[in-house]
PDB file of N, CA and C in Angstrom:
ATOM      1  N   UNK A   1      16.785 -52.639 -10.465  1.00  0.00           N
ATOM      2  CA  UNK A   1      17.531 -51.447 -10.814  1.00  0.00           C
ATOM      3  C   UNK A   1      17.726 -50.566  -9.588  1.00  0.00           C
ATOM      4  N   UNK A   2      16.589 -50.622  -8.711  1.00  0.00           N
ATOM      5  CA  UNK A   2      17.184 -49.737  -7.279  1.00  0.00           C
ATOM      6  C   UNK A   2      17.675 -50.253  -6.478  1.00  0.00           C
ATOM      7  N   UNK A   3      18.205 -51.448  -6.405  1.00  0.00           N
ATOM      8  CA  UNK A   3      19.007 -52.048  -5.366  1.00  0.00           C
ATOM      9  C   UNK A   3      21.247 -51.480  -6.307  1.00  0.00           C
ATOM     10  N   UNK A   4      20.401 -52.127  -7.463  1.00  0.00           N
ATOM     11  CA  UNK A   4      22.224 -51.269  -8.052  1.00  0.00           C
ATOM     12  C   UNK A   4      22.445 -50.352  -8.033  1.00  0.00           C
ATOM     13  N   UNK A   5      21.057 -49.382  -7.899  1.00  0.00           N
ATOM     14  CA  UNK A   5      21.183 -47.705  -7.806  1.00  0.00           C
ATOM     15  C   UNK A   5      21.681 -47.274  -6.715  1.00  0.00           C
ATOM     16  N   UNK A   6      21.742 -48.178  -5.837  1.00  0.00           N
ATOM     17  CA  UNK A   6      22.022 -47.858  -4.165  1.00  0.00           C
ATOM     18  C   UNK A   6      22.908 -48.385  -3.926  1.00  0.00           C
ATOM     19  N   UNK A   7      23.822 -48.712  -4.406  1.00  0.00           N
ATOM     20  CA  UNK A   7      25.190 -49.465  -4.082  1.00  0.00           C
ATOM     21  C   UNK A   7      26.008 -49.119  -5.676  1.00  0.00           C
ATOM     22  N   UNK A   8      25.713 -48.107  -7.088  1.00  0.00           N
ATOM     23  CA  UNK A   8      26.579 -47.139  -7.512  1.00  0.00           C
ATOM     24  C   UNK A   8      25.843 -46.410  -8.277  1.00  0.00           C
ATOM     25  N   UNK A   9      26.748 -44.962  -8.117  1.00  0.00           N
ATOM     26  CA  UNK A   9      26.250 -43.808  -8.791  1.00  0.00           C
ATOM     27  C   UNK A   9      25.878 -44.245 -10.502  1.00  0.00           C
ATOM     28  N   UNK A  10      24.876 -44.330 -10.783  1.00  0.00           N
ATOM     29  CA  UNK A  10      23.991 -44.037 -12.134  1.00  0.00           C
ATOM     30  C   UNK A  10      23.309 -43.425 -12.665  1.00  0.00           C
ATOM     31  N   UNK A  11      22.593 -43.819 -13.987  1.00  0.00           N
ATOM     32  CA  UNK A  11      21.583 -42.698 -14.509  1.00  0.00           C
ATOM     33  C   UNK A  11      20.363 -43.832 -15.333  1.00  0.00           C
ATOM     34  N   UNK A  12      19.826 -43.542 -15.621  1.00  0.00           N
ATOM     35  CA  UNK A  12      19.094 -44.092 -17.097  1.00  0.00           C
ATOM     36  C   UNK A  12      19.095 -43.154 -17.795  1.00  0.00           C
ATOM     37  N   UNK A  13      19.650 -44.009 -18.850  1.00  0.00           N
ATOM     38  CA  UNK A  13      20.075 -42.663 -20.141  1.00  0.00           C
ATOM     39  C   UNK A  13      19.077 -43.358 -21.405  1.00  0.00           C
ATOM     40  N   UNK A  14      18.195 -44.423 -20.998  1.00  0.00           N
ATOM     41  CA  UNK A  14      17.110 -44.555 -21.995  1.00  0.00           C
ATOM     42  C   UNK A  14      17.684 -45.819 -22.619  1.00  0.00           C
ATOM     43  N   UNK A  15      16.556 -46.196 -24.116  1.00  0.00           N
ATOM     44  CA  UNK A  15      16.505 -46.994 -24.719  1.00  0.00           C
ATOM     45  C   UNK A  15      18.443 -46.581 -25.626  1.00  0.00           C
ATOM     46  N   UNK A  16      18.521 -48.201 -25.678  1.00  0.00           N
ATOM     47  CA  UNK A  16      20.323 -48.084 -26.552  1.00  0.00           C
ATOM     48  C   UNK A  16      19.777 -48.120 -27.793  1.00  0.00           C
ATOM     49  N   UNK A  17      20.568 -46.808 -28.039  1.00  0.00           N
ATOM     50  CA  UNK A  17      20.725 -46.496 -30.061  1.00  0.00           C
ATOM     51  C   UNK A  17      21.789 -46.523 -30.347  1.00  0.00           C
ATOM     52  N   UNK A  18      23.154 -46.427 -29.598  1.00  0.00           N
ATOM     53  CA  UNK A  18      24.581 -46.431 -30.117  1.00  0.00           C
ATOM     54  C   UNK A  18      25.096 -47.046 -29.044  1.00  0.00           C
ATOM     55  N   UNK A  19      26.132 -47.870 -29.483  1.00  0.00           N
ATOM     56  CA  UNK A  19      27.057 -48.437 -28.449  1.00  0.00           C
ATOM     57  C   UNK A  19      28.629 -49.032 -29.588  1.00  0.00           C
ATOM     58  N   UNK A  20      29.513 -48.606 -29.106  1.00  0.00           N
ATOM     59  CA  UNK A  20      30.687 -49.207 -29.461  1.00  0.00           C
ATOM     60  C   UNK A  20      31.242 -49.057 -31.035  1.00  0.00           C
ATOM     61  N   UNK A  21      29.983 -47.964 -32.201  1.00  0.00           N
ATOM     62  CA  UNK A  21      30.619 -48.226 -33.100  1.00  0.00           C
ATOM     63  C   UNK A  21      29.100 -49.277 -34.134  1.00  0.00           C
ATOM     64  N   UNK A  22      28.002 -49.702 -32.928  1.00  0.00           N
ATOM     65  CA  UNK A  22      26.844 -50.242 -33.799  1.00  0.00           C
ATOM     66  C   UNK A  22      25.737 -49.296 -33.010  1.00  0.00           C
ATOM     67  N   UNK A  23      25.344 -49.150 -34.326  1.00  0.00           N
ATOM     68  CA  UNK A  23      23.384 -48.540 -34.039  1.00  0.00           C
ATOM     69  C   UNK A  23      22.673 -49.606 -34.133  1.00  0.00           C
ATOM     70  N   UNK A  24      21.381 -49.293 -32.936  1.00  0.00           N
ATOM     71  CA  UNK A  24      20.551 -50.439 -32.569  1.00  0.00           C
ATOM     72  C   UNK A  24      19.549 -49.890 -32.545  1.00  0.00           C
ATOM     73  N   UNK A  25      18.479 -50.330 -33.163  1.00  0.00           N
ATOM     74  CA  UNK A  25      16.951 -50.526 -33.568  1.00  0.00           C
ATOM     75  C   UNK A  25      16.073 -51.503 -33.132  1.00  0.00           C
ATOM     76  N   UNK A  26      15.275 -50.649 -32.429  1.00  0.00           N
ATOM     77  CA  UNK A  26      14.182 -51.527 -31.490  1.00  0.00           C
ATOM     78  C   UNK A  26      13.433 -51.706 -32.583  1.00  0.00           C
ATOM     79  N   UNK A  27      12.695 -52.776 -32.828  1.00  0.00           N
ATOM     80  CA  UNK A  27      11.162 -53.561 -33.324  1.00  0.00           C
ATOM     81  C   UNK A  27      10.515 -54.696 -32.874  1.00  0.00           C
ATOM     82  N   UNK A  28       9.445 -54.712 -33.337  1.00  0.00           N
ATOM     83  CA  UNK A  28       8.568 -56.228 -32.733  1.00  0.00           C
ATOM     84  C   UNK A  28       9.353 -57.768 -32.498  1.00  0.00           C
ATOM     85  N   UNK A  29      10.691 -57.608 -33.285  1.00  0.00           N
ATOM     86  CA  UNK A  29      11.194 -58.804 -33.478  1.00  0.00           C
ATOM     87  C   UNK A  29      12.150 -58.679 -32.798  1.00  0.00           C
ATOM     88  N   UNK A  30      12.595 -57.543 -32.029  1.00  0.00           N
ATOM     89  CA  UNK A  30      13.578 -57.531 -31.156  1.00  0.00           C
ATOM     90  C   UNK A  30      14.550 -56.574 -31.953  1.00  0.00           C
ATOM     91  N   UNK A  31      15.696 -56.629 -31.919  1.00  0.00           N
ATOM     92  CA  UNK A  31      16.940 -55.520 -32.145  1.00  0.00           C
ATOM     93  C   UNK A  31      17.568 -55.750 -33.223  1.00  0.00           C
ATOM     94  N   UNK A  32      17.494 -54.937 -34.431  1.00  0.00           N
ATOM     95  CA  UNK A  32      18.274 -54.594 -35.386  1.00  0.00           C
ATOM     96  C   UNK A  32      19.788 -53.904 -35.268  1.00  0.00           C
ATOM     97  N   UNK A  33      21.153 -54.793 -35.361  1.00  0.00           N
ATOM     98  CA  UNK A  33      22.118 -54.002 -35.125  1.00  0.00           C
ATOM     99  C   UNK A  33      23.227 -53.582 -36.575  1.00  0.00           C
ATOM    100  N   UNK A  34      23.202 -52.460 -36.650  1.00  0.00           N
ATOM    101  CA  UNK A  34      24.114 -52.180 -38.245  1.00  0.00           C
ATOM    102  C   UNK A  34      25.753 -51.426 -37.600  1.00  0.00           C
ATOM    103  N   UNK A  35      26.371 -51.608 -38.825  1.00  0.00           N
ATOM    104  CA  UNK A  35      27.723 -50.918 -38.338  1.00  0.00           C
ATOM    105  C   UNK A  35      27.559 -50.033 -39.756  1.00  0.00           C
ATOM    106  N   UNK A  36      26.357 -49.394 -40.251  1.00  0.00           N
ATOM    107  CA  UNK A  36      26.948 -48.641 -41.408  1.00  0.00           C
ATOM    108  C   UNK A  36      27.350 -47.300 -41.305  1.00  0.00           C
ATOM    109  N   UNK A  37      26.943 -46.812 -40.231  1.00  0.00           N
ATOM    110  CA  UNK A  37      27.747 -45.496 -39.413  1.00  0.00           C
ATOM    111  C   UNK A  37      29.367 -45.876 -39.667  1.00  0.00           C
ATOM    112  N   UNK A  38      29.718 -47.081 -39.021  1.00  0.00           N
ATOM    113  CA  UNK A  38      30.905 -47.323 -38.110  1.00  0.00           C
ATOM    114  C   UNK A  38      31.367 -47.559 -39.945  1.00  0.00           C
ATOM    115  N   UNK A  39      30.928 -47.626 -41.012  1.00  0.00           N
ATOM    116  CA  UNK A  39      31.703 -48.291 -42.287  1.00  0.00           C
ATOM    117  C   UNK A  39      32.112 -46.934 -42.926  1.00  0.00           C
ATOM    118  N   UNK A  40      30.783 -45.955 -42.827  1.00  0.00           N
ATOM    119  CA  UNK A  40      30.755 -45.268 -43.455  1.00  0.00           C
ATOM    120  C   UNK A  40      32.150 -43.996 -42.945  1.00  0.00           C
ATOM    121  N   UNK A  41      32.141 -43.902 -41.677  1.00  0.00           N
ATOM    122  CA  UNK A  41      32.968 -43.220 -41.155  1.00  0.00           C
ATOM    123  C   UNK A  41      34.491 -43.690 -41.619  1.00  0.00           C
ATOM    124  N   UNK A  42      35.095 -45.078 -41.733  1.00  0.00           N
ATOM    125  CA  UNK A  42      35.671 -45.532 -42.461  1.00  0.00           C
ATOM    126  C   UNK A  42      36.536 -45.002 -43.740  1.00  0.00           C
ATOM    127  N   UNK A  43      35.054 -44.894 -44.300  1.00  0.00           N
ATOM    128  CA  UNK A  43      35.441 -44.503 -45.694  1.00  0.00           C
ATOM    129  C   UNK A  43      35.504 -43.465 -45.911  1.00  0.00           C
ATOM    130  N   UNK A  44      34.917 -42.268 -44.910  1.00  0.00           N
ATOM    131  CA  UNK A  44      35.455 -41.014 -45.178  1.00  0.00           C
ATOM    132  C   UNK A  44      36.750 -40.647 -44.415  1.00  0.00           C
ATOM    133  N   UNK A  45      37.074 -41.256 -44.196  1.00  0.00           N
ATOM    134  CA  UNK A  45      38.991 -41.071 -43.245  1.00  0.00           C
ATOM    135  C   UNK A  45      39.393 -41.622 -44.152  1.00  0.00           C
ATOM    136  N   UNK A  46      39.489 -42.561 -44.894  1.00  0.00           N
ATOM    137  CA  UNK A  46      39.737 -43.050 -45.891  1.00  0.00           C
ATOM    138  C   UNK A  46      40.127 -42.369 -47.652  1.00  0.00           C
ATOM    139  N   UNK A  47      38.772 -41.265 -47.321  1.00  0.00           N
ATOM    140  CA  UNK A  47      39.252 -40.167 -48.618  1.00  0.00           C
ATOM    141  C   UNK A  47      38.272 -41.001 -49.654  1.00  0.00           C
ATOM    142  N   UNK A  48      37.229 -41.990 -49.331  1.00  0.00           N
ATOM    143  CA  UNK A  48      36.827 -42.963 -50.476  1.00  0.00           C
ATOM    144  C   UNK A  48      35.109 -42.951 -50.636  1.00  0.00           C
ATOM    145  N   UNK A  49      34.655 -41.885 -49.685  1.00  0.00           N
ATOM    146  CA  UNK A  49      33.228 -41.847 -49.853  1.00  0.00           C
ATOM    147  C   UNK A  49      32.161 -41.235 -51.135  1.00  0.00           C
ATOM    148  N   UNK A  50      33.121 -40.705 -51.950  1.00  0.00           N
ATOM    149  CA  UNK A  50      32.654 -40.400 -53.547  1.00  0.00           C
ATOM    150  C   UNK A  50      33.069 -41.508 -54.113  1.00  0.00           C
ATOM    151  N   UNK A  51      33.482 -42.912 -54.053  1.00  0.00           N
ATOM    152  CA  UNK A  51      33.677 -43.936 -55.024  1.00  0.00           C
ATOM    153  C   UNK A  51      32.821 -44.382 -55.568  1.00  0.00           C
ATOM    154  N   UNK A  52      32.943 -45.365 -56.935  1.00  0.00           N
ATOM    155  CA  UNK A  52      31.902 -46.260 -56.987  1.00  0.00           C
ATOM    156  C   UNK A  52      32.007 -47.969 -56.450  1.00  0.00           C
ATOM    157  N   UNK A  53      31.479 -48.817 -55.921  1.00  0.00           N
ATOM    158  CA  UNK A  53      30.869 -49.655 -55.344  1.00  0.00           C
ATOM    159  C   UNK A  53      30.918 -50.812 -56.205  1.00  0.00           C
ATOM    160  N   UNK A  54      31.659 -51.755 -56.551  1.00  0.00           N
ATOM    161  CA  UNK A  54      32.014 -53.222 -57.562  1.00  0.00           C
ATOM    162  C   UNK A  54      31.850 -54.014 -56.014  1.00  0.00           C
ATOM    163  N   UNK A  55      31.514 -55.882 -56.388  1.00  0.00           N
ATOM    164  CA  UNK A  55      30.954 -56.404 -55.912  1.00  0.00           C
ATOM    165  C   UNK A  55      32.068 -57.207 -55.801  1.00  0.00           C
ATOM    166  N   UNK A  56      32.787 -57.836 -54.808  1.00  0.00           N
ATOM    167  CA  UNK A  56      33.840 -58.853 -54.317  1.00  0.00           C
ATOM    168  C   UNK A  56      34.327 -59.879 -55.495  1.00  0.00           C
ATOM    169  N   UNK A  57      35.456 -59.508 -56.032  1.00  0.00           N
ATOM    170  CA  UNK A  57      35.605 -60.961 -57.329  1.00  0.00           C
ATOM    171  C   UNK A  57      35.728 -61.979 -56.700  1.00  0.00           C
ATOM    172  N   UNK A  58      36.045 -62.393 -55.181  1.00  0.00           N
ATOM    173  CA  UNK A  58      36.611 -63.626 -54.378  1.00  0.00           C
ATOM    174  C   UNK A  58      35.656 -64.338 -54.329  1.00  0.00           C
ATOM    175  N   UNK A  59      35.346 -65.547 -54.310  1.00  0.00           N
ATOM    176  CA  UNK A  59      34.428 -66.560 -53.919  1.00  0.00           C
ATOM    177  C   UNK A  59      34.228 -66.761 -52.463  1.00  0.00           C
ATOM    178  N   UNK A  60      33.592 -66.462 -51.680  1.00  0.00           N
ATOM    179  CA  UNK A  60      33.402 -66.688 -50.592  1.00  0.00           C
ATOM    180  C   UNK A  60      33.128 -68.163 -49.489  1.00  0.00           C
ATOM    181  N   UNK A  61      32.747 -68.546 -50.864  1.00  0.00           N
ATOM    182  CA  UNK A  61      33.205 -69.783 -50.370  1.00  0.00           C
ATOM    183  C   UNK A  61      34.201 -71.147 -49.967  1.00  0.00           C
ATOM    184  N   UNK A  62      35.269 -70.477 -50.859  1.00  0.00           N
ATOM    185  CA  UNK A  62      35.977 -71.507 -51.471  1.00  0.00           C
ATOM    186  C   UNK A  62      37.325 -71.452 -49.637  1.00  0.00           C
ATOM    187  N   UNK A  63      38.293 -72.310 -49.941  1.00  0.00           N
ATOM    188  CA  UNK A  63      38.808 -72.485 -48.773  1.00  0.00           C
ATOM    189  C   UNK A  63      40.421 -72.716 -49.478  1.00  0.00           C
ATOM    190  N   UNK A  64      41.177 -71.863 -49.102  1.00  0.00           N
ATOM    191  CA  UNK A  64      42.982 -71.717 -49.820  1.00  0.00           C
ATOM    192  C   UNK A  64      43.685 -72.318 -48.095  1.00  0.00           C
ATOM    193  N   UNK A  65      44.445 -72.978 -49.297  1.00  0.00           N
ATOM    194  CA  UNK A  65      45.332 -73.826 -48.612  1.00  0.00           C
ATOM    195  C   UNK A  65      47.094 -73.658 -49.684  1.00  0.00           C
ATOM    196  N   UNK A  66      47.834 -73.840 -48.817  1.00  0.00           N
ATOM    197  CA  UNK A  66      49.069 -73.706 -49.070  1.00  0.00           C
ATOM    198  C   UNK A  66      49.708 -74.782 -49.623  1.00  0.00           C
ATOM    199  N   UNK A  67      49.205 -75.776 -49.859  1.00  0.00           N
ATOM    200  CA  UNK A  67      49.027 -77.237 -50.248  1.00  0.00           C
ATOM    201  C   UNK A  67      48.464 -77.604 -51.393  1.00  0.00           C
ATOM    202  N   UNK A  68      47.177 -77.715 -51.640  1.00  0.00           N
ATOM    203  CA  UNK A  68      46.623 -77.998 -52.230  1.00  0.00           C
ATOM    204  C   UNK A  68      46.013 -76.873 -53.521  1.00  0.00           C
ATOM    205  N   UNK A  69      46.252 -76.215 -53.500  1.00  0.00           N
ATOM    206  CA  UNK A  69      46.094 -75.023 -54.432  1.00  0.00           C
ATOM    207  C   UNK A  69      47.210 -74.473 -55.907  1.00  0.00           C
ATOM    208  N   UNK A  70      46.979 -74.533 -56.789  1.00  0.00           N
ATOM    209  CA  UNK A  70      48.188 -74.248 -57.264  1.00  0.00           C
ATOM    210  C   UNK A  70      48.327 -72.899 -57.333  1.00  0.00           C
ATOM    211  N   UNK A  71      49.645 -72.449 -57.734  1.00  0.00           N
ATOM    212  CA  UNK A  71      50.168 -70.978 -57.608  1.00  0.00           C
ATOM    213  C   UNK A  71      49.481 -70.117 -58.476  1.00  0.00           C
ATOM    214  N   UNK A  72      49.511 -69.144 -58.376  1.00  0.00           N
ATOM    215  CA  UNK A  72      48.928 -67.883 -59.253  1.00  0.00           C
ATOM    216  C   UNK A  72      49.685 -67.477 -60.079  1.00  0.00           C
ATOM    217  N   UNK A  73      49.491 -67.278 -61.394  1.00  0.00           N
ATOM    218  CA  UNK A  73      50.563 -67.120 -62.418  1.00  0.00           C
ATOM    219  C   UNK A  73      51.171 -65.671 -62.685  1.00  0.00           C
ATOM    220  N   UNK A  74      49.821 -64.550 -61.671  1.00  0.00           N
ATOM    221  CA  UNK A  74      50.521 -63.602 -62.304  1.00  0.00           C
ATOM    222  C   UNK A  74      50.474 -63.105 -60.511  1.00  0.00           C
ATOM    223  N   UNK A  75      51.322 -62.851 -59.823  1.00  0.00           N
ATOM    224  CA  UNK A  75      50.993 -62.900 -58.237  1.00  0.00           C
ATOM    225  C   UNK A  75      51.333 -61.085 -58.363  1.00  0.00           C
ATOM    226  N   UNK A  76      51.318 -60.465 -59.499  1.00  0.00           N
ATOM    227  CA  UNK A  76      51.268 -58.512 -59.252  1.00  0.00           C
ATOM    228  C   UNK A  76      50.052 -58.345 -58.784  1.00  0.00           C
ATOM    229  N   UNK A  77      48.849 -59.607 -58.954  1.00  0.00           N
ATOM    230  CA  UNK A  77      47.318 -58.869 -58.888  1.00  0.00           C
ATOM    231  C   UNK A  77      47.602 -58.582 -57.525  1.00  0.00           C
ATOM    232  N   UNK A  78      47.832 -59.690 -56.592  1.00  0.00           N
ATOM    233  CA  UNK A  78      47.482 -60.222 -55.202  1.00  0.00           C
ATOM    234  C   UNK A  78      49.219 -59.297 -54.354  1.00  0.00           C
ATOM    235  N   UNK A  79      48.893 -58.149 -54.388  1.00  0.00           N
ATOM    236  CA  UNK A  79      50.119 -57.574 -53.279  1.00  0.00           C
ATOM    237  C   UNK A  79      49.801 -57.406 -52.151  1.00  0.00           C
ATOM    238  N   UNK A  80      50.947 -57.569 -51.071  1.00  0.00           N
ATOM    239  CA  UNK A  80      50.633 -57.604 -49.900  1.00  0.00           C
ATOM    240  C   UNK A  80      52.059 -56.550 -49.622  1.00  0.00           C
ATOM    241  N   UNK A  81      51.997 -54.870 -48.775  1.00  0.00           N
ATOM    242  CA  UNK A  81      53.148 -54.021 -48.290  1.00  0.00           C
ATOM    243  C   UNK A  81      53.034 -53.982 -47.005  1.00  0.00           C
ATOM    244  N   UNK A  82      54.378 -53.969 -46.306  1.00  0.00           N
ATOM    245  CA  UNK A  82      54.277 -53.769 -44.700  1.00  0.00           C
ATOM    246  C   UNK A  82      55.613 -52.708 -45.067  1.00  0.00           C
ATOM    247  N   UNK A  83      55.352 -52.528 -43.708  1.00  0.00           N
ATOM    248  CA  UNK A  83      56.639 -51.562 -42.975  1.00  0.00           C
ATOM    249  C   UNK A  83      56.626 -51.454 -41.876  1.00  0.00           C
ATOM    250  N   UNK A  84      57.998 -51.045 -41.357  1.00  0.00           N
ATOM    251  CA  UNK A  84      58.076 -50.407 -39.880  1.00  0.00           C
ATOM    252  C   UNK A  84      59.083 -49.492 -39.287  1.00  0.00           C
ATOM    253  N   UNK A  85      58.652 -49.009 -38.394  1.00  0.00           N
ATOM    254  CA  UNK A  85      60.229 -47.595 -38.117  1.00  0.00           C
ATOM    255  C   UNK A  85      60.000 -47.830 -36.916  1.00  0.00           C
ATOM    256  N   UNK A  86      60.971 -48.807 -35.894  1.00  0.00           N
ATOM    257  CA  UNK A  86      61.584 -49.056 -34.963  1.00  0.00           C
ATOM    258  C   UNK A  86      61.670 -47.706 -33.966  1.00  0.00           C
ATOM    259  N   UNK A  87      61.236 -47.050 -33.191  1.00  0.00           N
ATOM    260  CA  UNK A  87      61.401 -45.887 -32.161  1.00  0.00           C
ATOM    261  C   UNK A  87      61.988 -44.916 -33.320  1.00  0.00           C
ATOM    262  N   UNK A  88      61.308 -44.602 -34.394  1.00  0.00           N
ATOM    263  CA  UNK A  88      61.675 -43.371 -35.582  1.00  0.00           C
ATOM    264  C   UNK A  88      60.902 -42.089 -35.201  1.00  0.00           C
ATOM    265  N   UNK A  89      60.020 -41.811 -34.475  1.00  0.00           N
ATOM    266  CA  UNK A  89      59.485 -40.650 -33.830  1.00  0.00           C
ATOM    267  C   UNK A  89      61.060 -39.994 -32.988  1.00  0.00           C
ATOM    268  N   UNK A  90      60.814 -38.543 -33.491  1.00  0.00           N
ATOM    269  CA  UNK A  90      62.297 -38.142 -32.801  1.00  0.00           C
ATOM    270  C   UNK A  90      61.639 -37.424 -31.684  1.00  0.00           C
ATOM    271  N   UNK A  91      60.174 -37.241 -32.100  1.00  0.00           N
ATOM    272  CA  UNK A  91      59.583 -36.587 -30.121  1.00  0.00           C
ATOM    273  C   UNK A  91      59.459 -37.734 -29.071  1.00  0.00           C
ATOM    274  N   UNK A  92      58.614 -38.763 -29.630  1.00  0.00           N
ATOM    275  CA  UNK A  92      58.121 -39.650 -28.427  1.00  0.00           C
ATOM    276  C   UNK A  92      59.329 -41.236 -28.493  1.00  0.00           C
ATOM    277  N   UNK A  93      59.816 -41.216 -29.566  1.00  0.00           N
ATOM    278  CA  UNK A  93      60.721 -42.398 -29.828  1.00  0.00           C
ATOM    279  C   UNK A  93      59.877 -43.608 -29.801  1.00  0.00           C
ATOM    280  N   UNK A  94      58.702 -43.540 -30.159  1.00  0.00           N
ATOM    281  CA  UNK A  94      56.917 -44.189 -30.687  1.00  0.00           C
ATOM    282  C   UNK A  94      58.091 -45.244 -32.266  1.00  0.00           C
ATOM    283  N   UNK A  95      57.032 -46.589 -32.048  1.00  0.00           N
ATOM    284  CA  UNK A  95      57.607 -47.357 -33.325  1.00  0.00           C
ATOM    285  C   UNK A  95      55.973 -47.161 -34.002  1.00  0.00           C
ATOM    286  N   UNK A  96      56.140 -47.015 -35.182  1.00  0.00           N
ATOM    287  CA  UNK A  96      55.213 -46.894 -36.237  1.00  0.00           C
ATOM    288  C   UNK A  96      55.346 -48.265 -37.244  1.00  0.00           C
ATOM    289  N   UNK A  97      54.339 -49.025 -37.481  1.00  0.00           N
ATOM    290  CA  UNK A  97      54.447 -50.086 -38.602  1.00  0.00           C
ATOM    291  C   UNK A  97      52.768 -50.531 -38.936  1.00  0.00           C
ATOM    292  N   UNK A  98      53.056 -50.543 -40.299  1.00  0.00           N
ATOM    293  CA  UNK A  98      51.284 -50.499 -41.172  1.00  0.00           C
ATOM    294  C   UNK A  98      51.501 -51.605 -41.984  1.00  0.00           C
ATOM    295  N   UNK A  99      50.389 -51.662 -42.789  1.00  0.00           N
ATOM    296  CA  UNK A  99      50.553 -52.664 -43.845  1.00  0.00           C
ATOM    297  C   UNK A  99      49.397 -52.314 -44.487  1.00  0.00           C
ATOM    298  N   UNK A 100      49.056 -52.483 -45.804  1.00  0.00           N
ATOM    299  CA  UNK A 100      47.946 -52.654 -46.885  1.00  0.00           C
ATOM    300  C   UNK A 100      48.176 -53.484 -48.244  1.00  0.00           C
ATOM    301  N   UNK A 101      47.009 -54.252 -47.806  1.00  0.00           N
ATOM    302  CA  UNK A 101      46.501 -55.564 -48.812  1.00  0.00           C
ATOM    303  C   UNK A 101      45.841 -54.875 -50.334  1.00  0.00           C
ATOM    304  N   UNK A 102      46.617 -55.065 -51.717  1.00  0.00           N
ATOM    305  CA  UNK A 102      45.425 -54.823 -52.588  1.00  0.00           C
ATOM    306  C   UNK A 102      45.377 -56.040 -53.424  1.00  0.00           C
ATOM    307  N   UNK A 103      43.899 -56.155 -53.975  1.00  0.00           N
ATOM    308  CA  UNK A 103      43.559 -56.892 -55.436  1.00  0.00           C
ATOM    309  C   UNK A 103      43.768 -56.297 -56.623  1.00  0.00           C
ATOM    310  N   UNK A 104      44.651 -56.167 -57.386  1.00  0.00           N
ATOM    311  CA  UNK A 104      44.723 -55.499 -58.548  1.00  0.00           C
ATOM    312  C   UNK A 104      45.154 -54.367 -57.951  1.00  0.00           C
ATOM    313  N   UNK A 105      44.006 -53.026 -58.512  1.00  0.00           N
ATOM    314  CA  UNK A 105      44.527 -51.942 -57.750  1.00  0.00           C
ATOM    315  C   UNK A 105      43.699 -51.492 -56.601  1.00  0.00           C
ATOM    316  N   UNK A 106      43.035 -52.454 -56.282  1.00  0.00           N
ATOM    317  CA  UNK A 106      42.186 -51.829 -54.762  1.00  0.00           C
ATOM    318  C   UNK A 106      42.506 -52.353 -53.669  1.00  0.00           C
ATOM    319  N   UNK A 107      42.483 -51.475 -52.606  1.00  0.00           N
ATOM    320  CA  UNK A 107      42.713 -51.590 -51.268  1.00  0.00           C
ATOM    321  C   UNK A 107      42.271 -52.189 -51.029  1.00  0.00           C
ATOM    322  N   UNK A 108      42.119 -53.302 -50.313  1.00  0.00           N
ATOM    323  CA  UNK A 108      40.965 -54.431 -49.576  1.00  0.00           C
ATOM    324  C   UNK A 108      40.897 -54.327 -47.581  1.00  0.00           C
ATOM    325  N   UNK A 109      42.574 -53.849 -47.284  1.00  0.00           N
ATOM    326  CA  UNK A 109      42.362 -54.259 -46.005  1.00  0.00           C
ATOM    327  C   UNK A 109      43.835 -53.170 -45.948  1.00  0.00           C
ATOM    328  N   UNK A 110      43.973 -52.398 -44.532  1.00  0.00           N
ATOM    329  CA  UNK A 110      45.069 -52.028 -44.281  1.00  0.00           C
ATOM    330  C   UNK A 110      45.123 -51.763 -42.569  1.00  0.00           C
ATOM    331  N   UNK A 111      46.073 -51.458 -42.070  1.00  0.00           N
ATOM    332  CA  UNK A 111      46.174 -50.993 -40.702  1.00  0.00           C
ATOM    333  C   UNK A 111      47.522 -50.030 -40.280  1.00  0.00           C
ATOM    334  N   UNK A 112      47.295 -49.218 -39.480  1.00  0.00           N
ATOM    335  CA  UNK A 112      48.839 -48.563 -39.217  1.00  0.00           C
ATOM    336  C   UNK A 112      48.452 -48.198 -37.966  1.00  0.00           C
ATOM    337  N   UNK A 113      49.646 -48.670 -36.901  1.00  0.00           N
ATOM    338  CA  UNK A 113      49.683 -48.311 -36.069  1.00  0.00           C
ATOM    339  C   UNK A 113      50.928 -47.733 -34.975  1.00  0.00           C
ATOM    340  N   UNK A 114      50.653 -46.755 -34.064  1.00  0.00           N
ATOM    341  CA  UNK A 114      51.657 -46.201 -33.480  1.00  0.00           C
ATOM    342  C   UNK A 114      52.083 -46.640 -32.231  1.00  0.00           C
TER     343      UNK A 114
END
């Protein structure tokens, strides 16, 4: 550490508890790393941190194929919305385009970006 100290400006800022979005926990077994900060923060930008909590209907195991699968009879459960506005910012002339995945009526996955 004093040979890198002497060839660039540093510090020791101690044992790592946060980095990138995960908290890290020292123990005997070595390092515990969680993202429930990084989930929880999530869900309050989200507007969803008073919800209640149901358990994944998807099988996690199973493997969909475009082939071998037959169709879904009622495909309103399974929606998928996008959009986009091509340089529609009239300050920065910025393109904006998002999308969000639901099951039924819950959000599962979304993104928007500028």
């Amino acid at each position: 550490m004093a040979k890198l100290s002497a060839e660039f400006a540093m510090k020791d800022l101690g044992s790592l508890s946060y980095f990138l979005g995960i908290a890290v926990t020292h123990n005997a077994q070595g390092l515990f790393l969680s993202q429930s900060k990084y989930a929880a923060n999530i869900l309050d930008r989200a507007g969803m941190t008073d919800r209640k909590y149901t358990p994944t209907p998807v099988a996690t195991t199973s493997k969909l194929s475009a082939s071998s699968n037959a169709p879904y009879a009622d495909l309103t459960l399974y929606r998928a919305f996008a959009d986009a506005d091509w340089g529609g910012c009239p300050d920065t002339r910025c393109s904006t385009s998002g999308y969000c995945v639901f099951l039924e009526d819950n959000l599962i996955s979304w993104s928007l970006k500028r």
